[in-house]
Structures are given as C-alpha cells and as structure tokens.
Protein backbone atom coordinates (compact mmCIF):
# COMPACT_ATOMS: atom_id res chain seq x y z
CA UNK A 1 -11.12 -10.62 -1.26
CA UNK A 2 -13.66 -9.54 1.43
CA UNK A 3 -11.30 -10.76 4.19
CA UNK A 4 -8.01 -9.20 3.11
CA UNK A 5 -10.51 -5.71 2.57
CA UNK A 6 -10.99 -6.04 6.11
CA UNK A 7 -7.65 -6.57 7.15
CA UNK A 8 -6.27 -3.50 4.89
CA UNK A 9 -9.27 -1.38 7.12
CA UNK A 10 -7.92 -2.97 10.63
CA UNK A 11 -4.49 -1.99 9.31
CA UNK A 12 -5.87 1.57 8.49
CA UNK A 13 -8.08 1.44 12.28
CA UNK A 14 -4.60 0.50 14.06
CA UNK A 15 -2.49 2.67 12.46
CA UNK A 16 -4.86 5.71 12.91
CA UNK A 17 -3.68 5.20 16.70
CA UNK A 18 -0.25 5.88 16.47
CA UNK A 19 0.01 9.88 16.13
CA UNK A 20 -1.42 9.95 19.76
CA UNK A 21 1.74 7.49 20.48
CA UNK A 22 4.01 9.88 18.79
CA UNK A 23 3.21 12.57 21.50
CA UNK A 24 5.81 10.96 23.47
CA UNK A 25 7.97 9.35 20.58
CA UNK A 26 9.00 11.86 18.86
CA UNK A 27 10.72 9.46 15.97
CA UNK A 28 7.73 8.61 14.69
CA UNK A 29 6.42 12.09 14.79
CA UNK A 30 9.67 12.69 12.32
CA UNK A 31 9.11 9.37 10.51
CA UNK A 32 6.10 10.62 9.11
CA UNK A 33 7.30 14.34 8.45
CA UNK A 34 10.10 12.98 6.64
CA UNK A 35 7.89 10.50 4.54
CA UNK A 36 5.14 13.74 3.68
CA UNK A 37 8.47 16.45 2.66
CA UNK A 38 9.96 13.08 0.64
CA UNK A 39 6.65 12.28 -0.89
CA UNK A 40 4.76 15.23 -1.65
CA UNK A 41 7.84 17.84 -1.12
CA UNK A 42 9.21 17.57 -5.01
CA UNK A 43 7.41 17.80 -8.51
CA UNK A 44 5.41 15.56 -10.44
CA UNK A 45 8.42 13.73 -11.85
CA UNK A 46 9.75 12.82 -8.36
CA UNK A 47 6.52 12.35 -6.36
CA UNK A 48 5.33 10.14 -9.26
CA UNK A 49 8.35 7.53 -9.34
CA UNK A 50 8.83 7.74 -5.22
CA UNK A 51 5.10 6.56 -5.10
CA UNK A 52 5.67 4.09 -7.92
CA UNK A 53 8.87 2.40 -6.90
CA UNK A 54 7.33 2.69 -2.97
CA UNK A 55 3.88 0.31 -4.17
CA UNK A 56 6.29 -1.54 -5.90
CA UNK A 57 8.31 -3.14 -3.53
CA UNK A 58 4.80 -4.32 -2.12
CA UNK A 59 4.15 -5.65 -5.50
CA UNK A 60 7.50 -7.74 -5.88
CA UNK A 61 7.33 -9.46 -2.18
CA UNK A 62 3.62 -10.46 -2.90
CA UNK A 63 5.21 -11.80 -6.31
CA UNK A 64 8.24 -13.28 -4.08
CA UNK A 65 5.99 -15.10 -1.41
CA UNK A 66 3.19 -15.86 -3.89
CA UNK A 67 5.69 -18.46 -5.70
CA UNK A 68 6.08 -20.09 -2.43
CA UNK A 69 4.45 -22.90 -1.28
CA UNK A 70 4.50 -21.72 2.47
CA UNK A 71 3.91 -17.59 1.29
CA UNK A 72 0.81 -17.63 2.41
CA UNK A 73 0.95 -15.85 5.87
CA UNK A 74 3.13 -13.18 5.03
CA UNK A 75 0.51 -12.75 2.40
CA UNK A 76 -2.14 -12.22 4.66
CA UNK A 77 0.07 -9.63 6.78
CA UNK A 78 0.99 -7.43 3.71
CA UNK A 79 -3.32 -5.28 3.58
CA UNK A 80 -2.67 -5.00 7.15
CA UNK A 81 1.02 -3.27 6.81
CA UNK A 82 -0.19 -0.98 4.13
CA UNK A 83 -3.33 0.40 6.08
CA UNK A 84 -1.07 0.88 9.13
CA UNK A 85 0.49 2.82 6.66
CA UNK A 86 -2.32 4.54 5.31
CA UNK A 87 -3.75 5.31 8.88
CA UNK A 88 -0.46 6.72 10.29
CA UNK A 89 -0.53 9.20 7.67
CA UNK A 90 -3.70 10.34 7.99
CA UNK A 91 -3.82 10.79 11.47
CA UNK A 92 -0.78 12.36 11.67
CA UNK A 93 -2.52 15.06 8.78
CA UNK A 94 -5.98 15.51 10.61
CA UNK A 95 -4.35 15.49 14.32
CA UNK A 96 -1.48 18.11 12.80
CA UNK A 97 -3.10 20.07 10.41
CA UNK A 98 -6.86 20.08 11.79
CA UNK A 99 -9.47 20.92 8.75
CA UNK A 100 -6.75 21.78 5.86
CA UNK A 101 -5.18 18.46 6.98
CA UNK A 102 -8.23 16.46 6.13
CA UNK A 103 -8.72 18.05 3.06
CA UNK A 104 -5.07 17.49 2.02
CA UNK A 105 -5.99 13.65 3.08
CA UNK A 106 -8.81 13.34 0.89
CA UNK A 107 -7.11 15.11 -2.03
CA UNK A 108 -3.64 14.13 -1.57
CA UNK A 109 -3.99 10.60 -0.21
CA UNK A 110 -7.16 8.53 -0.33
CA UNK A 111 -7.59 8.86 -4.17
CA UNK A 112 -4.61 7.49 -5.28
CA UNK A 113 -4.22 5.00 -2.18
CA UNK A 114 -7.96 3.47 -2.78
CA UNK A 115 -6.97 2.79 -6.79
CA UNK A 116 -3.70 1.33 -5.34
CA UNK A 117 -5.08 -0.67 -2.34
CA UNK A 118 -7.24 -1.75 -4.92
CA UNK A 119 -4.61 -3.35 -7.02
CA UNK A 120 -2.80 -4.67 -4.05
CA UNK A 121 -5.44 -6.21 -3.04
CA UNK A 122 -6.20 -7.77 -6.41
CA UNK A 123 -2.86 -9.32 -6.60
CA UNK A 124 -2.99 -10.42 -3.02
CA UNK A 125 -5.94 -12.15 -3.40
CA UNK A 126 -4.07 -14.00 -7.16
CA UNK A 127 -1.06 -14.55 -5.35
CA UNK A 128 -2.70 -16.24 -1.93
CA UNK A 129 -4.55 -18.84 -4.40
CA UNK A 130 -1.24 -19.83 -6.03
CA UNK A 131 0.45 -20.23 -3.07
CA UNK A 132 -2.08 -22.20 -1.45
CA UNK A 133 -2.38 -24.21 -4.29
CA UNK A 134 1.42 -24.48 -4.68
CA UNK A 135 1.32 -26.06 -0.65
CA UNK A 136 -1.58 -28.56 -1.82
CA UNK A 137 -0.26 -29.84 -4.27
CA UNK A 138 3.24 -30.39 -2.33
CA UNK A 139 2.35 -31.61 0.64
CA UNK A 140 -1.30 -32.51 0.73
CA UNK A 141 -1.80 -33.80 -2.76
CA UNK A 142 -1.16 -37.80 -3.37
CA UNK A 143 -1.12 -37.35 -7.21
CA UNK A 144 0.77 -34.34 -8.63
CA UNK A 145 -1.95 -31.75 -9.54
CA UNK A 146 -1.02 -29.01 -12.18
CA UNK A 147 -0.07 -25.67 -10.60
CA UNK A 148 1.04 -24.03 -14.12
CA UNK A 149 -2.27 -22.09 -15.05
CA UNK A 150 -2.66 -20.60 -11.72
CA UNK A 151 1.14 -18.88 -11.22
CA UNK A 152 0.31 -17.94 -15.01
CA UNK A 153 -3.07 -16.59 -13.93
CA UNK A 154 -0.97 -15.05 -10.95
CA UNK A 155 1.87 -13.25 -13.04
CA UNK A 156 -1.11 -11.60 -15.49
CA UNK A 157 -2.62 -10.15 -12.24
CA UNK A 158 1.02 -9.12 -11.24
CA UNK A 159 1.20 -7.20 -14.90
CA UNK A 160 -2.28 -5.43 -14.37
CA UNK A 161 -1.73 -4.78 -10.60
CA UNK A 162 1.31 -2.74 -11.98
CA UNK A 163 -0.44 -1.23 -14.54
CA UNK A 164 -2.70 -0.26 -12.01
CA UNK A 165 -0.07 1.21 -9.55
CA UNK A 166 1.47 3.33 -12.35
CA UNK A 167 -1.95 5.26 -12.79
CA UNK A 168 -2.40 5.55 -9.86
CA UNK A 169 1.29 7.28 -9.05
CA UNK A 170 0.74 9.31 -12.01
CA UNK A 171 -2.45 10.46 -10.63
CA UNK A 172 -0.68 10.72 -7.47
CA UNK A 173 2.50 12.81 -8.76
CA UNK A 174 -0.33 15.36 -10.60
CA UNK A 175 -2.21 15.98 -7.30
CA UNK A 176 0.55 16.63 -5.56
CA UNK A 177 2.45 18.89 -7.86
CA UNK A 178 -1.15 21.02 -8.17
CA UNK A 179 -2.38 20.54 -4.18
CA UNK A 180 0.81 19.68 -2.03
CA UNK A 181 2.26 23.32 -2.23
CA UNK A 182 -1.24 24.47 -1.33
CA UNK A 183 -2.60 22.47 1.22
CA UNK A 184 0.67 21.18 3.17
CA UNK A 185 2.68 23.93 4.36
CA UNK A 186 5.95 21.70 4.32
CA UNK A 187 8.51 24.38 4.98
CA UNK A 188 6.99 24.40 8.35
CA UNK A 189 7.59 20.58 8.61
C-alpha cells in the first residue's frame, strides 16, 4: 500500500509539470479547461454522476486486470495515471488562477480526490494480490493452490471501493454546486 501511495504522489509530482508545458501546447491548456467547465460547470446532479462514472472506469479496469493472471503491471501504472491527473489539475488552478485558484484546489479538489485516491488505492492494493496470486498459482505453482477466497476477498473490496467513490462524488457534486460558481470564474474559461 505504501508503494502504490508513492506512486499516486510521483503521478501527482509529474503531472504538476505539465501546465508549464501547456505554455506552448495550447491543447492541453484546453484539455484541462474543458475537463474544469465539464466537471464543475453544471449542478450537483451532473457534477456528482460525471465524477462517479469518471472514478469508475478506474474502478472496472482495476476489476478487469485484477482477474488476470498477468494484470499486474498495468496495476501498478493505474496511482500513477490518476495523480498525473490530479497534478495537471492543480497546477493548471494555482498557475491560472493564483491564490483563489488554490483555494478552489483545496475546496474543490483535494477533499473529494484524497477519499477517492483512497479507495483506489484500497482496491489496487486487493486487486494486485489476486492477480499475483492468480500468476503463482498458474505458472509458478506445481500443485494447484486455491485462488477462490482471494478474487472473493478482491470483489468485496471492489463493492466498498465503490461505495467509497459514490461518497465521495456526492461530496464532490455538493462542493461544487456551493463553491464552483464562487471560486472558478468559468465563463471566463
């Protein structure tokens, strides 16, 4: 769990870099405007699902790759894609918006991203065992060890990771629909 902490925080260290990139690409410059008007631009309702259904197409390739015996280094890549993520974003709010950009980032961002890395990285962690497990007991196992309890022990952290990511897009969808209009001036996006 410690390792794939640190790879979620190198994802959010190399990810912080890219706003300075986006001085001369301007596509990621709009990648990110677009994702902040998409995200944070509606109501509850539609900030709340869009941050639900976005965490959950993390959840269901860690649940894809975590049934495979040879899953396991895509599952060590998935912390570090979501805090490149995480640090593009709140770059591009500091290095755009100055002060009331890191206040939207604190507000707006870290507190429902740290209850869903959180989960992610749960599950990640479940889903790494089983499929290293699944591989030893394919290919390095003489004797055919029982896999069963740990994809069952693996789907339960799937249902609580979700759990998990649906409070935390409902927390999400309520800070946004009270801060967003405050704190980011999208119209000007």
């Amino acid at each position: 769990m410690v390792g794939l902490s640190c790879l979620l925080l190198a994802g959010v260290a190399f990810g912080s870099f890219f706003p300075y990139l986006a001085k001369s690409n301007r596509y990621l410059s709009y990648f990110v405007q677009q994702y902040l008007v998409g995200e944070h631009g509606g109501g509850f309702v539609s900030v709340m699902f869009g941050s639900f259904f976005s965490a959950m197409m993390l959840q269901t390739l860690t649940l894809f790759f975590c049934l495979s015996s040879i899953g396991a280094p895509v599952l060590l890549c998935i912390p570090f894609l979501r805090g490149i993520a995480i640090g593009c974003i709140s770059a591009f709010l500091y290095t755009g918006m100055g002060s009331r950009g890191l206040i939207a980032n604190m507000i707006l961002l870290w507190i429902p991203e740290v209850l869903q890395a959180a989960c992610l990285l749960f599950f990640v962690a479940a889903a790494l065992n089983t499929s290293v497990g699944l591989f030893r007991s394919i290919f390095l196992s003489k004797t055919s060890t029982p896999v069963g309890p740990k994809v069952g022990r693996c789907l339960r952290c799937f249902v609580f990771s979700s759990t998990g990511l649906l409070l935390s897009s409902v927390i999400e969808g309520l800070l946004a629909a009270v801060f967003a209009p405050v704190l980011l001036n999208l119209t000007a996006l």
